[in-house]
C-alpha atoms as a PDB file:
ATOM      1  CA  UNK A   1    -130.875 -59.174 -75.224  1.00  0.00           C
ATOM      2  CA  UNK A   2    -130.295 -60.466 -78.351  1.00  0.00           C
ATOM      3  CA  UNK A   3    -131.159 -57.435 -80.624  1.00  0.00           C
ATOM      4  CA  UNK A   4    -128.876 -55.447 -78.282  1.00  0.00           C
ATOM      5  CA  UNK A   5    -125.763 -57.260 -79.119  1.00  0.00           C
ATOM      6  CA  UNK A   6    -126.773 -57.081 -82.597  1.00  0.00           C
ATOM      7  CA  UNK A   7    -127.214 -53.058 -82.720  1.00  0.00           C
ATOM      8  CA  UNK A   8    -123.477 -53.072 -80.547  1.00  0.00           C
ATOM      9  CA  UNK A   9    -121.745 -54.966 -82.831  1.00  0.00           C
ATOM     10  CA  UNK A  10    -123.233 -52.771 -86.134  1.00  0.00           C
ATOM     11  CA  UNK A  11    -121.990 -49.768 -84.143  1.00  0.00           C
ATOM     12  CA  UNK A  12    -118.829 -51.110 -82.761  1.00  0.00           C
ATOM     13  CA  UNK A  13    -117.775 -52.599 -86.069  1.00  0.00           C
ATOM     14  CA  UNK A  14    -117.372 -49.695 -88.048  1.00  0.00           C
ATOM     15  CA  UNK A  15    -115.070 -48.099 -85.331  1.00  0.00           C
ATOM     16  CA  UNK A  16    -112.879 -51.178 -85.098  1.00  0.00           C
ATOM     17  CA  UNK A  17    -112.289 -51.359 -88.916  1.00  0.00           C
ATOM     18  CA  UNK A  18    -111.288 -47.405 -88.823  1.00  0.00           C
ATOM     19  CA  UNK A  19    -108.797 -48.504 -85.820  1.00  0.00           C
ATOM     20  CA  UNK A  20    -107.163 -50.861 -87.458  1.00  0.00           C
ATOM     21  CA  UNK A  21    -107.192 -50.988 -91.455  1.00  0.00           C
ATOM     22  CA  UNK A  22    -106.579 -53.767 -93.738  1.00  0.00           C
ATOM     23  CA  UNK A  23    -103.152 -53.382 -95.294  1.00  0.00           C
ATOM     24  CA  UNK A  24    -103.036 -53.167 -98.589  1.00  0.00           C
ATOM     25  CA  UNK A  25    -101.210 -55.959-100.671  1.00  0.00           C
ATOM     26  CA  UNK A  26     -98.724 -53.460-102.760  1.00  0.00           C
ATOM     27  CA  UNK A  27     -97.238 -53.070 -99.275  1.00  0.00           C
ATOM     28  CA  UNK A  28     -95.496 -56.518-100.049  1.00  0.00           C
ATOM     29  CA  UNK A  29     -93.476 -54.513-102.706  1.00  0.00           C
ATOM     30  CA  UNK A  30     -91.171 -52.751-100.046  1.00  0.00           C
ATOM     31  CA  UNK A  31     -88.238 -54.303 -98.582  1.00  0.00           C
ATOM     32  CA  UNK A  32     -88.867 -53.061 -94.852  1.00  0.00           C
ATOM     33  CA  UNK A  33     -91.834 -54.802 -93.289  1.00  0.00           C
ATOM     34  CA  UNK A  34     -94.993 -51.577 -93.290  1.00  0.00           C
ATOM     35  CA  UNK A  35     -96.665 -51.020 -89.882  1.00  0.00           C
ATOM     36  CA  UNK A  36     -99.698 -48.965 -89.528  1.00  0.00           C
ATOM     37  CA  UNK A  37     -99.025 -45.332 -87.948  1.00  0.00           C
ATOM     38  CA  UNK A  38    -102.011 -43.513 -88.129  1.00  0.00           C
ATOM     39  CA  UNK A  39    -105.411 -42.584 -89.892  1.00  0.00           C
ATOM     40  CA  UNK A  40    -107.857 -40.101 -90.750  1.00  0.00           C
ATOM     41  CA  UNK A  41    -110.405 -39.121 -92.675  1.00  0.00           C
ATOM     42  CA  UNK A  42    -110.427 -35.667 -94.963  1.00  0.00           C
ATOM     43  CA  UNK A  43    -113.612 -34.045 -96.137  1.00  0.00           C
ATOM     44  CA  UNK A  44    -114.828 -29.876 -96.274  1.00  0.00           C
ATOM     45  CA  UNK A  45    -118.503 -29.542 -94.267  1.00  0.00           C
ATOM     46  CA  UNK A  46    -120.688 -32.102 -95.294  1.00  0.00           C
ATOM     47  CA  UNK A  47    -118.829 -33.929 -97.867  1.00  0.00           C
ATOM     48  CA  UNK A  48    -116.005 -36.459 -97.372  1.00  0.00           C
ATOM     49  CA  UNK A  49    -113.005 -36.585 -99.505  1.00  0.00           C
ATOM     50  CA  UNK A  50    -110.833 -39.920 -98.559  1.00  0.00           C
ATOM     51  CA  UNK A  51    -109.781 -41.485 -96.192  1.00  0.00           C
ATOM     52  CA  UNK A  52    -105.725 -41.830 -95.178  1.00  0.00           C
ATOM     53  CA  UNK A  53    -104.150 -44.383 -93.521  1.00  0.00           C
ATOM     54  CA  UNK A  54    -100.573 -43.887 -93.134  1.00  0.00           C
ATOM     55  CA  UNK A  55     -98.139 -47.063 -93.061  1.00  0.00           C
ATOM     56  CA  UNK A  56     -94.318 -46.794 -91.943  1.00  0.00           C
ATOM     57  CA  UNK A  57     -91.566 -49.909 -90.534  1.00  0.00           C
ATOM     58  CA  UNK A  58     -92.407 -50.862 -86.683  1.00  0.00           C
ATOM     59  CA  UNK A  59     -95.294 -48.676 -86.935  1.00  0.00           C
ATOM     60  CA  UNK A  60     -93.169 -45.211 -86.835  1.00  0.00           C
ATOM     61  CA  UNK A  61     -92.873 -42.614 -89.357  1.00  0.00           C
ATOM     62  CA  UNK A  62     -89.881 -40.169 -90.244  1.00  0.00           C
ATOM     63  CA  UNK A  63     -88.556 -38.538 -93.462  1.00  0.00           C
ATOM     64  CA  UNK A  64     -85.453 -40.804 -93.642  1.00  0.00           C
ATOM     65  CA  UNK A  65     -87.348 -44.123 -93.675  1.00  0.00           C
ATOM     66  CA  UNK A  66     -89.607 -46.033 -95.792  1.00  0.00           C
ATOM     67  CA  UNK A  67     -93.354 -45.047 -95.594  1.00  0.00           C
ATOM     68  CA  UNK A  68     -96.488 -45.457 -97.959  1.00  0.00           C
ATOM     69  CA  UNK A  69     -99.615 -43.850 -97.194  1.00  0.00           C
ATOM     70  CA  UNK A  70    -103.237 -45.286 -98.649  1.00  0.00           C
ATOM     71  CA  UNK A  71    -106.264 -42.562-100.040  1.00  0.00           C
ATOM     72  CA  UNK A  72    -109.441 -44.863-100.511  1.00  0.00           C
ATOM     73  CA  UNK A  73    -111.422 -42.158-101.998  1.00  0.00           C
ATOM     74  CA  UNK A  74    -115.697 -41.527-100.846  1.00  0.00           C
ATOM     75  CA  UNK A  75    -116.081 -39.481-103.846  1.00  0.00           C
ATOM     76  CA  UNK A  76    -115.554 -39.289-107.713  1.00  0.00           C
ATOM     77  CA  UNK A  77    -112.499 -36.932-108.856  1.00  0.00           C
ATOM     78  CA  UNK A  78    -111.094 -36.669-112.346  1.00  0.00           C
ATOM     79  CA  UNK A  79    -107.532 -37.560-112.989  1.00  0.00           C
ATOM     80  CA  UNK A  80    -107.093 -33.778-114.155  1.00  0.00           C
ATOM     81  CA  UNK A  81    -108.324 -32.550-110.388  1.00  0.00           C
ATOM     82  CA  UNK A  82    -105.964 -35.503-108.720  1.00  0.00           C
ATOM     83  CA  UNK A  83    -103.259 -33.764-111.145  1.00  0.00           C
ATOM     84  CA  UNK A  84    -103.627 -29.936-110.906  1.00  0.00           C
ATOM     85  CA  UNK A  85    -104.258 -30.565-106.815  1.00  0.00           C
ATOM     86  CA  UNK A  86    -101.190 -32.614-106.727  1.00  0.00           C
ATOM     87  CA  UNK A  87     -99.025 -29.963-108.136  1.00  0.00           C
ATOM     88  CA  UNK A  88    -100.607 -27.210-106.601  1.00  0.00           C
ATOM     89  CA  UNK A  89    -100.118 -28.611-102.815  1.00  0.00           C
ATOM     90  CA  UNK A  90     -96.107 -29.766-104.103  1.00  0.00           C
ATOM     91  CA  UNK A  91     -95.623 -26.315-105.357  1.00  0.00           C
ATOM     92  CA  UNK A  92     -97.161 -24.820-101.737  1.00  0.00           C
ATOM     93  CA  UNK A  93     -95.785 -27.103 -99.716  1.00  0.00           C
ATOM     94  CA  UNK A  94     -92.117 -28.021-101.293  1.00  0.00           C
ATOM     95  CA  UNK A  95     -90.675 -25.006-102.644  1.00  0.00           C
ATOM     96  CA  UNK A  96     -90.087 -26.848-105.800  1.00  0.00           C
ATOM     97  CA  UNK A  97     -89.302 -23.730-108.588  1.00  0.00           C
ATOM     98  CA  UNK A  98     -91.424 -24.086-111.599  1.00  0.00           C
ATOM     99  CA  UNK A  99     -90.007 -25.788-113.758  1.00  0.00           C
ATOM    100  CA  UNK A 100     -89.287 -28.893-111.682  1.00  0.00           C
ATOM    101  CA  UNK A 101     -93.174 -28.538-111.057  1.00  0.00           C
ATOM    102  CA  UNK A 102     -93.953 -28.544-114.843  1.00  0.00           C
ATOM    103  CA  UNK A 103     -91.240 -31.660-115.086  1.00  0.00           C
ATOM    104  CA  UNK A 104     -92.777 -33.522-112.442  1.00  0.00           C
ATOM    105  CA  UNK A 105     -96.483 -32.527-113.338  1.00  0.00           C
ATOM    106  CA  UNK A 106     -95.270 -34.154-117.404  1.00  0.00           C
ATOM    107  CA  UNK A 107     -94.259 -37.847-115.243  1.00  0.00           C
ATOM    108  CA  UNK A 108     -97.147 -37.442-113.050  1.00  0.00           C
ATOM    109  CA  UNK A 109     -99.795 -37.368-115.000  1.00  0.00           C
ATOM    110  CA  UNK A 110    -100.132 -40.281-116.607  1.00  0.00           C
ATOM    111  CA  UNK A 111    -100.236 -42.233-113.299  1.00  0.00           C
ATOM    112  CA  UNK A 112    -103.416 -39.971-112.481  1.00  0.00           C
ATOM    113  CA  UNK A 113    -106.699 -41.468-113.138  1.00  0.00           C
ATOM    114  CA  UNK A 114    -110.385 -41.103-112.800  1.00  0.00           C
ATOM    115  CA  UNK A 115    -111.539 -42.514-109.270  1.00  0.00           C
ATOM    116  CA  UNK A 116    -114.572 -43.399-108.121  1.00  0.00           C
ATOM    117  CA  UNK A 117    -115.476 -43.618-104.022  1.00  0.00           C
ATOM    118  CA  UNK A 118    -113.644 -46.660-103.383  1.00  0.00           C
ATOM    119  CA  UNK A 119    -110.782 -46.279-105.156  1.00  0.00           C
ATOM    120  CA  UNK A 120    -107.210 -46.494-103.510  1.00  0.00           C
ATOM    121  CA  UNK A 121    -104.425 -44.885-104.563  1.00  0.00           C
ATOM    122  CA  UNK A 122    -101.164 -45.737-102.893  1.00  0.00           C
ATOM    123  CA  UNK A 123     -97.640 -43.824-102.947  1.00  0.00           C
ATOM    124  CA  UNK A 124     -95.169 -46.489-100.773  1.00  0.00           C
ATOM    125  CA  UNK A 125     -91.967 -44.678-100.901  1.00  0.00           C
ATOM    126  CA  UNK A 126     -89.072 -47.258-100.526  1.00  0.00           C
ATOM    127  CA  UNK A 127     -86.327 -44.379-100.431  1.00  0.00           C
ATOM    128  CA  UNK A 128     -86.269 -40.617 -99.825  1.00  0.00           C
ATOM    129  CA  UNK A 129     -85.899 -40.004-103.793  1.00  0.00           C
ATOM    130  CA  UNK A 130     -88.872 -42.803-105.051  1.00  0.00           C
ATOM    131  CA  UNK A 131     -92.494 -42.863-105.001  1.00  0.00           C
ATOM    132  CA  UNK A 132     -93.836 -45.808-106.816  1.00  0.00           C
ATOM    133  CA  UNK A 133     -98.109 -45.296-107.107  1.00  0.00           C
ATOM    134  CA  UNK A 134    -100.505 -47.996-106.907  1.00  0.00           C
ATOM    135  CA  UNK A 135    -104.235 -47.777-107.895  1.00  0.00           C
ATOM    136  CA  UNK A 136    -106.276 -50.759-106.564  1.00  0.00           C
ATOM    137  CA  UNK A 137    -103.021 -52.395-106.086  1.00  0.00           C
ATOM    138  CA  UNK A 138    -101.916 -52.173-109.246  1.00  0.00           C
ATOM    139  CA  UNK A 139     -98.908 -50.808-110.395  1.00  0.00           C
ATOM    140  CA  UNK A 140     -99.239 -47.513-111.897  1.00  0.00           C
ATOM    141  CA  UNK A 141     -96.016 -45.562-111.673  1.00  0.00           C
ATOM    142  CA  UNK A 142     -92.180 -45.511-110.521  1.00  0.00           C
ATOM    143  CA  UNK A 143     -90.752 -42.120-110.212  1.00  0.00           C
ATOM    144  CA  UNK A 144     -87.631 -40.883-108.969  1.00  0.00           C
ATOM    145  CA  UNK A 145     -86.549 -37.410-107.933  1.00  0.00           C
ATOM    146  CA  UNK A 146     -84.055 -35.503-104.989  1.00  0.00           C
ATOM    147  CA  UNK A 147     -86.073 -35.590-102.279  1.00  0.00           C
ATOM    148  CA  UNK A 148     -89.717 -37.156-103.814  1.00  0.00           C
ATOM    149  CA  UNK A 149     -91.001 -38.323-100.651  1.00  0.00           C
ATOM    150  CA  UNK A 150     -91.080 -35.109 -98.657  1.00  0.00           C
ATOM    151  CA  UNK A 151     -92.211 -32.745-101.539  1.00  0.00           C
ATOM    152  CA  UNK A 152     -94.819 -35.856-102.579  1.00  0.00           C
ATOM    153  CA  UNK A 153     -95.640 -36.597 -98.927  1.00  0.00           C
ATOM    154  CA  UNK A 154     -95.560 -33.542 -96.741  1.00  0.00           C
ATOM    155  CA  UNK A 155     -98.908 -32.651 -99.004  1.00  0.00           C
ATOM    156  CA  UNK A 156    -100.535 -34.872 -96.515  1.00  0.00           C
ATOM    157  CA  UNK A 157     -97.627 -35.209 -93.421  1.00  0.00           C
ATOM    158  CA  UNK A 158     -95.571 -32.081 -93.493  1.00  0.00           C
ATOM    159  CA  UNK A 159     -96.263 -29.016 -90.949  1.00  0.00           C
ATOM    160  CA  UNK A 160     -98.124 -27.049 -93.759  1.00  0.00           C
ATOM    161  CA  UNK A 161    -100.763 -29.427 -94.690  1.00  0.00           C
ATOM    162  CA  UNK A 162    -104.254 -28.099 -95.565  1.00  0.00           C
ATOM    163  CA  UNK A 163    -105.319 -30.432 -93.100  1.00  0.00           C
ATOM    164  CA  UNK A 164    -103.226 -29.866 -89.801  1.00  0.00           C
ATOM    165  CA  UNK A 165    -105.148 -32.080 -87.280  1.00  0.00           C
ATOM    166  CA  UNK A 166    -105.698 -34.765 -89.998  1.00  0.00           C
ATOM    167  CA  UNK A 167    -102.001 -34.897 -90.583  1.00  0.00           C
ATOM    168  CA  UNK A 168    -100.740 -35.102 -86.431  1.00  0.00           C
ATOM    169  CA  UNK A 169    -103.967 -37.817 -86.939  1.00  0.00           C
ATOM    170  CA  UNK A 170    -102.157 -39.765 -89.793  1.00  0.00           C
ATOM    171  CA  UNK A 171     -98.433 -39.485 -87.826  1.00  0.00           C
ATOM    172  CA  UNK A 172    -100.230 -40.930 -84.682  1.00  0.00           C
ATOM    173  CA  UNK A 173    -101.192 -38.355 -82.909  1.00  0.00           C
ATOM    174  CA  UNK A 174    -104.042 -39.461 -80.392  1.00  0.00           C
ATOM    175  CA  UNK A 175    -106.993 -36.953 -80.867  1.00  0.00           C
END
Protein backbone atom coordinates (compact mmCIF):
# COMPACT_ATOMS: atom_id res chain seq x y z
CA UNK A 1 0.00 0.00 0.00
CA UNK A 2 2.75 1.91 0.76
CA UNK A 3 4.62 1.98 -2.65
CA UNK A 4 1.23 2.96 -4.12
CA UNK A 5 0.95 6.20 -2.37
CA UNK A 6 4.44 6.77 -3.18
CA UNK A 7 4.05 6.25 -7.18
CA UNK A 8 0.53 8.70 -6.66
CA UNK A 9 2.14 11.32 -5.13
CA UNK A 10 5.33 11.29 -7.90
CA UNK A 11 2.52 11.44 -10.48
CA UNK A 12 0.17 13.76 -8.81
CA UNK A 13 2.91 16.19 -7.87
CA UNK A 14 4.00 17.27 -11.06
CA UNK A 15 0.34 18.13 -12.08
CA UNK A 16 -0.29 20.14 -8.93
CA UNK A 17 2.88 22.31 -9.39
CA UNK A 18 1.70 23.00 -13.23
CA UNK A 19 -1.85 24.02 -11.55
CA UNK A 20 -0.69 26.29 -9.45
CA UNK A 21 2.89 27.98 -10.01
CA UNK A 22 5.13 29.62 -7.64
CA UNK A 23 4.98 33.37 -8.17
CA UNK A 24 7.82 34.87 -8.94
CA UNK A 25 9.36 37.53 -6.48
CA UNK A 26 9.73 40.56 -9.21
CA UNK A 27 5.93 40.40 -8.95
CA UNK A 28 6.46 42.45 -5.62
CA UNK A 29 7.61 45.32 -7.98
CA UNK A 30 3.97 46.19 -9.18
CA UNK A 31 1.67 48.28 -7.30
CA UNK A 32 -1.58 46.07 -7.91
CA UNK A 33 -1.40 42.79 -6.03
CA UNK A 34 -0.60 39.81 -9.32
CA UNK A 35 -3.00 36.82 -9.34
CA UNK A 36 -2.37 33.84 -11.41
CA UNK A 37 -4.67 33.62 -14.69
CA UNK A 38 -3.54 30.92 -16.62
CA UNK A 39 -0.68 28.57 -17.95
CA UNK A 40 0.71 26.62 -20.63
CA UNK A 41 3.34 25.10 -22.01
CA UNK A 42 4.79 25.91 -25.81
CA UNK A 43 6.92 23.47 -27.72
CA UNK A 44 6.86 22.25 -31.89
CA UNK A 45 6.59 18.06 -32.00
CA UNK A 46 8.87 16.63 -29.73
CA UNK A 47 10.67 19.49 -28.31
CA UNK A 48 9.45 21.93 -25.63
CA UNK A 49 10.09 25.56 -25.77
CA UNK A 50 8.88 27.26 -22.25
CA UNK A 51 6.60 27.26 -20.27
CA UNK A 52 4.02 30.51 -19.61
CA UNK A 53 2.31 31.33 -16.76
CA UNK A 54 0.35 34.38 -17.06
CA UNK A 55 -0.22 36.68 -13.83
CA UNK A 56 -2.89 39.64 -13.77
CA UNK A 57 -4.79 41.65 -10.37
CA UNK A 58 -7.69 39.29 -8.80
CA UNK A 59 -6.60 36.70 -11.10
CA UNK A 60 -8.19 38.43 -14.42
CA UNK A 61 -6.51 39.66 -17.39
CA UNK A 62 -7.42 42.64 -19.85
CA UNK A 63 -5.41 45.14 -21.96
CA UNK A 64 -6.19 48.12 -19.65
CA UNK A 65 -4.79 46.56 -16.45
CA UNK A 66 -1.62 45.51 -15.01
CA UNK A 67 -0.36 41.99 -16.08
CA UNK A 68 3.15 40.19 -16.19
CA UNK A 69 3.54 36.97 -17.75
CA UNK A 70 6.62 34.38 -16.71
CA UNK A 71 8.69 32.13 -19.74
CA UNK A 72 10.86 29.56 -17.67
CA UNK A 73 12.57 28.29 -20.65
CA UNK A 74 13.27 23.91 -21.23
CA UNK A 75 15.75 24.76 -23.77
CA UNK A 76 18.92 26.88 -24.60
CA UNK A 77 18.23 30.03 -27.01
CA UNK A 78 20.68 32.78 -27.82
CA UNK A 79 19.88 36.31 -26.93
CA UNK A 80 20.09 37.04 -30.83
CA UNK A 81 17.06 34.27 -31.44
CA UNK A 82 15.07 35.81 -28.17
CA UNK A 83 15.77 39.22 -30.20
CA UNK A 84 15.07 38.62 -33.94
CA UNK A 85 11.81 36.33 -32.64
CA UNK A 86 10.77 39.15 -30.50
CA UNK A 87 10.65 41.60 -33.28
CA UNK A 88 9.49 39.40 -35.78
CA UNK A 89 6.16 38.28 -33.74
CA UNK A 90 5.78 42.50 -32.68
CA UNK A 91 6.11 43.33 -36.27
CA UNK A 92 3.30 40.33 -37.18
CA UNK A 93 1.30 40.80 -34.54
CA UNK A 94 1.29 44.83 -33.78
CA UNK A 95 1.36 46.58 -36.93
CA UNK A 96 4.22 48.54 -35.63
CA UNK A 97 5.83 50.31 -39.15
CA UNK A 98 9.47 49.69 -39.39
CA UNK A 99 11.07 51.97 -38.03
CA UNK A 100 9.45 51.86 -34.60
CA UNK A 101 10.49 48.07 -34.98
CA UNK A 102 14.19 48.98 -35.64
CA UNK A 103 13.77 51.67 -32.52
CA UNK A 104 12.40 49.23 -30.29
CA UNK A 105 14.61 46.22 -31.55
CA UNK A 106 17.98 49.12 -30.60
CA UNK A 107 16.25 49.27 -26.56
CA UNK A 108 15.47 45.71 -26.69
CA UNK A 109 18.32 44.14 -27.19
CA UNK A 110 20.39 44.65 -24.61
CA UNK A 111 17.83 43.22 -22.12
CA UNK A 112 18.08 39.91 -24.32
CA UNK A 113 20.32 37.29 -23.07
CA UNK A 114 21.53 33.80 -23.50
CA UNK A 115 19.13 31.31 -21.55
CA UNK A 116 19.56 28.11 -20.59
CA UNK A 117 16.35 25.55 -19.70
CA UNK A 118 15.51 27.06 -16.54
CA UNK A 119 15.79 30.39 -17.11
CA UNK A 120 12.84 32.92 -16.50
CA UNK A 121 12.31 35.82 -18.16
CA UNK A 122 9.58 38.09 -16.92
CA UNK A 123 7.80 41.21 -18.69
CA UNK A 124 5.26 42.63 -15.61
CA UNK A 125 3.70 45.50 -17.30
CA UNK A 126 2.56 48.06 -14.60
CA UNK A 127 0.82 50.38 -17.32
CA UNK A 128 -0.38 50.02 -20.92
CA UNK A 129 2.88 52.02 -22.19
CA UNK A 130 5.74 49.99 -19.75
CA UNK A 131 7.26 46.70 -19.81
CA UNK A 132 9.94 46.39 -17.27
CA UNK A 133 11.94 42.63 -17.97
CA UNK A 134 13.24 40.49 -15.36
CA UNK A 135 15.68 37.54 -15.88
CA UNK A 136 15.88 35.25 -12.79
CA UNK A 137 14.34 38.06 -10.98
CA UNK A 138 16.63 40.39 -11.70
CA UNK A 139 16.13 43.54 -13.14
CA UNK A 140 17.05 43.75 -16.65
CA UNK A 141 15.14 46.48 -18.42
CA UNK A 142 12.47 49.45 -18.14
CA UNK A 143 11.01 50.47 -21.37
CA UNK A 144 8.36 52.70 -22.27
CA UNK A 145 6.39 53.09 -25.47
CA UNK A 146 2.39 54.01 -26.76
CA UNK A 147 0.86 51.03 -26.28
CA UNK A 148 4.05 48.46 -25.13
CA UNK A 149 1.98 46.00 -23.49
CA UNK A 150 -0.30 44.94 -26.31
CA UNK A 151 2.35 45.05 -29.17
CA UNK A 152 4.91 43.27 -26.38
CA UNK A 153 2.15 41.00 -25.05
CA UNK A 154 -0.35 40.01 -27.68
CA UNK A 155 2.94 37.91 -29.07
CA UNK A 156 1.81 35.47 -26.51
CA UNK A 157 -2.13 36.79 -25.55
CA UNK A 158 -3.47 38.55 -28.57
CA UNK A 159 -5.95 36.71 -31.17
CA UNK A 160 -3.00 36.15 -33.66
CA UNK A 161 -0.64 34.26 -31.57
CA UNK A 162 1.41 31.42 -33.15
CA UNK A 163 0.07 29.51 -30.46
CA UNK A 164 -3.85 29.97 -30.38
CA UNK A 165 -4.89 27.25 -27.84
CA UNK A 166 -1.79 28.02 -25.68
CA UNK A 167 -2.83 31.62 -25.52
CA UNK A 168 -7.02 30.99 -24.57
CA UNK A 169 -4.73 28.41 -22.09
CA UNK A 170 -2.64 31.34 -20.60
CA UNK A 171 -6.03 33.86 -20.41
CA UNK A 172 -7.80 30.95 -18.51
CA UNK A 173 -9.40 29.22 -20.78
CA UNK A 174 -10.23 25.61 -19.36
CA UNK A 175 -8.97 23.04 -22.01
Amino acid sequence: MRLWTTIAAALLLPMLAAANPMRPAELGQMSAEMEHVGSSSVGFLFWDAFDANLWAPEGRFSWERPAALSLTYRTDFSKRKLTDSTIKEMKRISGWKPERLADFRANIAPCMSDVVAGDRFTAASPTPDRIVLYLNGEQRCDLTEPGLRRAYLGIWLSQNSRFPDESRKLLGATP
